[in-house]
Protein backbone atom coordinates (compact mmCIF):
# COMPACT_ATOMS: atom_id res chain seq x y z
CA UNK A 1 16.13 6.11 -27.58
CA UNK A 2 17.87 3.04 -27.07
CA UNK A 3 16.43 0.53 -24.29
CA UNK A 4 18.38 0.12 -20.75
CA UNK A 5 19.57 -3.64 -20.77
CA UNK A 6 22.61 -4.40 -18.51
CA UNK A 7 23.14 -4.89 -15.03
CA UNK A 8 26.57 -5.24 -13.56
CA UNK A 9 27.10 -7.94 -10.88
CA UNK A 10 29.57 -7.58 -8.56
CA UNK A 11 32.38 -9.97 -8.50
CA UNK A 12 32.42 -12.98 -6.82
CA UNK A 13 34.55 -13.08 -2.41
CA UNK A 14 37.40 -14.17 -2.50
CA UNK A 15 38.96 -17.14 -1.03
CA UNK A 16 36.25 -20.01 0.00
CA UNK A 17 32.91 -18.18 0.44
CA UNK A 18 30.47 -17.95 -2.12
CA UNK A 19 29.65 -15.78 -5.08
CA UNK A 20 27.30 -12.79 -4.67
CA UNK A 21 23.60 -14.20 -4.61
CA UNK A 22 22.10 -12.42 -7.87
CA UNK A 23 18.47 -13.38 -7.42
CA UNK A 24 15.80 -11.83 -6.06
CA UNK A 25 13.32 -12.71 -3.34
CA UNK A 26 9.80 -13.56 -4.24
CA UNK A 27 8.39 -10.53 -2.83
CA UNK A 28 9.92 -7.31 -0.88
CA UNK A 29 9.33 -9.42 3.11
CA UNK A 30 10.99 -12.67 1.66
CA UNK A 31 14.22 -13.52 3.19
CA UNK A 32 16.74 -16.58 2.40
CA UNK A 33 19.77 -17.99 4.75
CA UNK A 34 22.25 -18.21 3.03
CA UNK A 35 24.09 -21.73 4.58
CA UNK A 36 28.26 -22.34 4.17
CA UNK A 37 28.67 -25.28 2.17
CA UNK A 38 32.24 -25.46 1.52
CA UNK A 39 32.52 -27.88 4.63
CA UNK A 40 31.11 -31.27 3.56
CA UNK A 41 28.13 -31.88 5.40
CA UNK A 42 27.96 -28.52 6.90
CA UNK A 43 24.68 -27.67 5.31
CA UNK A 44 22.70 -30.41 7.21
CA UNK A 45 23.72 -29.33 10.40
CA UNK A 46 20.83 -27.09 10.77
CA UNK A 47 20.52 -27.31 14.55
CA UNK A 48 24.25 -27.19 15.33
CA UNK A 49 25.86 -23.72 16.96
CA UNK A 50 27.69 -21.80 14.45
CA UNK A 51 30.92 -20.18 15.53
CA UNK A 52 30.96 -16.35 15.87
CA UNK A 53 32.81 -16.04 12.29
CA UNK A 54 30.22 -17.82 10.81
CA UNK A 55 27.28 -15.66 11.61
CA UNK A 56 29.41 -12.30 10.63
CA UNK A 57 29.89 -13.90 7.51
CA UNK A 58 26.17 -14.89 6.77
CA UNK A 59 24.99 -11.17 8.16
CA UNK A 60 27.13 -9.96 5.43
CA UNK A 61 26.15 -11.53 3.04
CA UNK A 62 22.37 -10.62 3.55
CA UNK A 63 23.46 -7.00 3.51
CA UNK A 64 25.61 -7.89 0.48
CA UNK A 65 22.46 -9.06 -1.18
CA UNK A 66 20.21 -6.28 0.20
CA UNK A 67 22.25 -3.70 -1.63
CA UNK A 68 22.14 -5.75 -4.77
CA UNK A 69 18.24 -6.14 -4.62
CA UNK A 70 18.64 -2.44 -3.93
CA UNK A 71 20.56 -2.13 -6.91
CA UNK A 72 18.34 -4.19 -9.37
CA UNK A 73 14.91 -2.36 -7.87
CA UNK A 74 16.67 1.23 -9.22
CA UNK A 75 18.05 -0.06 -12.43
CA UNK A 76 14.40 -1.79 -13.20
CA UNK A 77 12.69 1.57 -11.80
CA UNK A 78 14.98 3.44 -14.36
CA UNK A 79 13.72 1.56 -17.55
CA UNK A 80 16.43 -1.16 -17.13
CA UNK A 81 16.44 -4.52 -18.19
CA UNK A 82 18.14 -7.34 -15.58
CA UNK A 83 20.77 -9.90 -16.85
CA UNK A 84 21.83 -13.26 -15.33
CA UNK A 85 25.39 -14.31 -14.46
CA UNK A 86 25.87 -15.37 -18.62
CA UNK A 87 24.73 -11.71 -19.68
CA UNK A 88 21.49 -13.03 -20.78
CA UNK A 89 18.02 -10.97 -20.03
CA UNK A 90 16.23 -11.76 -17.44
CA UNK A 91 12.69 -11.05 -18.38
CA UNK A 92 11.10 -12.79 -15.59
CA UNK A 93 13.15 -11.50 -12.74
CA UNK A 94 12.51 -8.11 -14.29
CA UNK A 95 8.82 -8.49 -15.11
CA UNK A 96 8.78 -9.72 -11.47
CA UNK A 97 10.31 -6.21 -9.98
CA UNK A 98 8.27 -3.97 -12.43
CA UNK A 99 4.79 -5.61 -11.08
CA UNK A 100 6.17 -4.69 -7.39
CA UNK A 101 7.04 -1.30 -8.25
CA UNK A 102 3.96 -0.79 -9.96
CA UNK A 103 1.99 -2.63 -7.02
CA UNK A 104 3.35 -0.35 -4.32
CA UNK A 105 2.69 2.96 -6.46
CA UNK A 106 -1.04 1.78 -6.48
CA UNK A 107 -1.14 1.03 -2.76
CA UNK A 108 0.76 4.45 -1.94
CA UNK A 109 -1.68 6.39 -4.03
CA UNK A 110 -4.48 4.28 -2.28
CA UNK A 111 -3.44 5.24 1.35
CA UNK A 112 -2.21 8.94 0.51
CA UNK A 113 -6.23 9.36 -0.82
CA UNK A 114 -7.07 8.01 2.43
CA UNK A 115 -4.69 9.82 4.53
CA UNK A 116 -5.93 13.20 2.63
CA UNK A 117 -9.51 12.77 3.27
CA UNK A 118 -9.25 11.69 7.13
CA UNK A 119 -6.82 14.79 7.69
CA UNK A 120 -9.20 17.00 5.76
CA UNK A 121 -12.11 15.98 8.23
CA UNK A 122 -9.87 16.03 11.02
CA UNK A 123 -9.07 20.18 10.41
CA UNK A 124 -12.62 20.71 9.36
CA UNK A 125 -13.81 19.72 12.67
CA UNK A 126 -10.62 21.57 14.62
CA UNK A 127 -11.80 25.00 12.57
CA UNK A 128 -15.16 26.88 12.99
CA UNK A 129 -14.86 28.83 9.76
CA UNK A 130 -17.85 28.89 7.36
CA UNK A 131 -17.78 26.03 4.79
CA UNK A 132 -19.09 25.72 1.54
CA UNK A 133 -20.11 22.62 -0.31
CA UNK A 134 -16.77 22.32 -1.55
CA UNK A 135 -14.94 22.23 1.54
CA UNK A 136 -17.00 18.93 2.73
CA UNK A 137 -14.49 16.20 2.64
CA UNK A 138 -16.77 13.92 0.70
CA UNK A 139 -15.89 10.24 0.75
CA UNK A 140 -15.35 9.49 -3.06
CA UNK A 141 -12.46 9.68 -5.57
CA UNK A 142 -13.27 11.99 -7.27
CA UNK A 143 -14.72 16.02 -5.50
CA UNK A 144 -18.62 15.77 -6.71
CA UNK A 145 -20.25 19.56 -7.43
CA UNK A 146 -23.11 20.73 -5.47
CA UNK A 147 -25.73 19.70 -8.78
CA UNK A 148 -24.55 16.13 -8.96
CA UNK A 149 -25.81 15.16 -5.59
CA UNK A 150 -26.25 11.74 -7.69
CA UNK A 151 -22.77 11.02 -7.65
CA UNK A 152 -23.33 9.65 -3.94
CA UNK A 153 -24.03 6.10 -4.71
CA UNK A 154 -23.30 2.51 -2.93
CA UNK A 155 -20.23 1.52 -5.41
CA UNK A 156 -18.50 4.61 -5.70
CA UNK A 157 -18.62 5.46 -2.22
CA UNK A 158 -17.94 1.81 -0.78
CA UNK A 159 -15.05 1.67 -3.32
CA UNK A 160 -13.31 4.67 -1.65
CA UNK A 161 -14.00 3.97 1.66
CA UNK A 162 -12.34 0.11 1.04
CA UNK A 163 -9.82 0.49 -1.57
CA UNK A 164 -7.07 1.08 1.55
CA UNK A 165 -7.96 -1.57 3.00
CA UNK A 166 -6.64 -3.88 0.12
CA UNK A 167 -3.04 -2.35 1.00
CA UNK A 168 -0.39 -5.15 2.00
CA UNK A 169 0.39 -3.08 5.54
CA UNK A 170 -3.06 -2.36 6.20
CA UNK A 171 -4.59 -3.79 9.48
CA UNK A 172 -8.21 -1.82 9.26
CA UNK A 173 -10.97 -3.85 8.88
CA UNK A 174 -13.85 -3.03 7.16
CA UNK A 175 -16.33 -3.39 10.09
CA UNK A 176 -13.85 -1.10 11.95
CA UNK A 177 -14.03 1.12 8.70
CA UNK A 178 -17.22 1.33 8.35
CA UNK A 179 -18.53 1.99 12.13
CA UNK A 180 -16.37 4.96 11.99
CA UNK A 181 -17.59 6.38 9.19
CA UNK A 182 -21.41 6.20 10.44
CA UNK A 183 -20.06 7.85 13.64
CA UNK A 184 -18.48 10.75 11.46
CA UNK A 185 -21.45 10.95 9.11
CA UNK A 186 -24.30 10.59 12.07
CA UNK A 187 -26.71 13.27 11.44
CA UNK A 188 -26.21 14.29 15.32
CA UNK A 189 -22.97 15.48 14.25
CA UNK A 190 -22.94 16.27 11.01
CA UNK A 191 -25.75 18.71 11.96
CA UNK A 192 -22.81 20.85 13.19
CA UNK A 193 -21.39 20.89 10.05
CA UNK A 194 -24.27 21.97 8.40
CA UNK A 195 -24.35 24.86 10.81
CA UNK A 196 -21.80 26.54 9.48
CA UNK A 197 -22.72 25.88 5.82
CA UNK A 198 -23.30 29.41 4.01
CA UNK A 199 -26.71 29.50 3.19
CA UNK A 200 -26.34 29.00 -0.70
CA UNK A 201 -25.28 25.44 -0.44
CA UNK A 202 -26.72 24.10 2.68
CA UNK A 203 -29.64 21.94 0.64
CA UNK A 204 -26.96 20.67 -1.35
CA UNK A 205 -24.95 19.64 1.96
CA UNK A 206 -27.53 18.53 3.55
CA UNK A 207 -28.64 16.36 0.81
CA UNK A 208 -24.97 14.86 0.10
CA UNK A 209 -25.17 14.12 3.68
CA UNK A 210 -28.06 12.24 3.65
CA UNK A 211 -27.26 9.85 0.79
CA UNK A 212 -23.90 9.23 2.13
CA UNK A 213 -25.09 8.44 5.60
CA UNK A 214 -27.86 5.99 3.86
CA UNK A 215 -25.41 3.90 1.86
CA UNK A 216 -23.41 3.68 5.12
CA UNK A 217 -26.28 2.01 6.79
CA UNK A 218 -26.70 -0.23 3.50
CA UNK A 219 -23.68 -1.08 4.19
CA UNK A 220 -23.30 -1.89 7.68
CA UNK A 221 -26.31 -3.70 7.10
CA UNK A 222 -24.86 -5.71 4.17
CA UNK A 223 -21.56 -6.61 6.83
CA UNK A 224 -23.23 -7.61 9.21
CA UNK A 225 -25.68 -10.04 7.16
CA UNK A 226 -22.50 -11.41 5.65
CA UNK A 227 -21.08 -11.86 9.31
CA UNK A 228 -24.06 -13.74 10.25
CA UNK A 229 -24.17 -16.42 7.09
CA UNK A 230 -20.73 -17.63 8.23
């Protein structure tokens, strides 16, 4: 199978404005003005009005260059390799896009976990059906069985409950995390849950309960000790 390795730049405006931009920003939020130097002296006058042409011309050529960043982003994403104005790879510019892409997959898998259990918890607590051990949104990667009660440890249940919060977009703390998490784990409500536990696995729940409210308070404890040493 022969490897993608060309990318077609459009040609260059016509008359006196400048050639396509063909890089890339240094991340998906970076932004560059593009400034009309083909008036001497034009480019230093940064505080000066520009006429009404001027600022159609430089919002077109951000769009021109969003759909060329566009453009690159699907041609990496589809196992293409960039070139640069001589037809020579670009190997960092496409390095550069394939750690993004691969970046963003991480954090959308990271929030969609998140997004699964909170929903999960927010229909178990709209139903009244009975539940089995199964049906307990536990917080951890991966679904733990009703014998491995041991799976309910500090690491593995502080690394689900923070892994969103490493997202770019995410504005959660983890104090805010984890004070809502003892308030959906506090045995005064979780005892509701239980109640409607069938009877074969309500040691189990009540068990997996138990550890994960404990290394909730472990950690609350360990936040607010770190709070207090700065």
């Amino acid at each position: 199978m022969s490897t993608k390795g060309y990318f077609a730049f459009p040609p260059p405006i016509s008359g006196t404005s400048r050639p396509y931009p063909t890089s890339i920003p240094q991340s998906p939020n970076t932004k560059e003005a593009f400034v009309d130097q083909s008036t001497p002296g034009k480019g230093d006058e940064t505080h000066s009005e520009k006429p009404p042409h001027d600022e159609e011309r430089i919002n077109r050529l951000h769009k021109e260059r969003e759909l060329i960043e566009l453009s690159e982003i699907e041609w990496v994403r589809g196992g293409g390799v960039l070139r640069d104005a001589q037809g020579r790879r670009d190997k960092s510019r496409t390095e550069r896009i394939r750690a993004e892409l691969k970046l963003q997959e991480e954090e959308k898998t990271k929030m969609d976990r998140w997004k699964d259990y909170d929903e999960r918890w927010k229909a178990l607590v709209a139903s009244d059906k009975a539940l089995s051990f199964a049906d307990i949104p536990w917080p951890l990667r991966t679904a733990p069985s009703p014998r491995d009660t041991g799976a309910f440890t500090l690491p593995a249940i502080s690394g689900f409950l923070f892994e969103s919060l490493s997202v770019r977009s995410n504005a959660v703390t983890k104090r805010s995390r984890i004070r809502g998490s003892i308030l959906r784990w506090h045995p005064d409500k979780s005892s509701l849950v239980v109640g409607r536990v069938v009877a074969e696995d309500v040691d189990a729940v009540r068990e997996g309960i138990h550890a994960v409210f404990h290394c909730l308070k472990r950690l609350q404890d360990d936040e607010r000790d770190n709070n207090n040493t700065v």
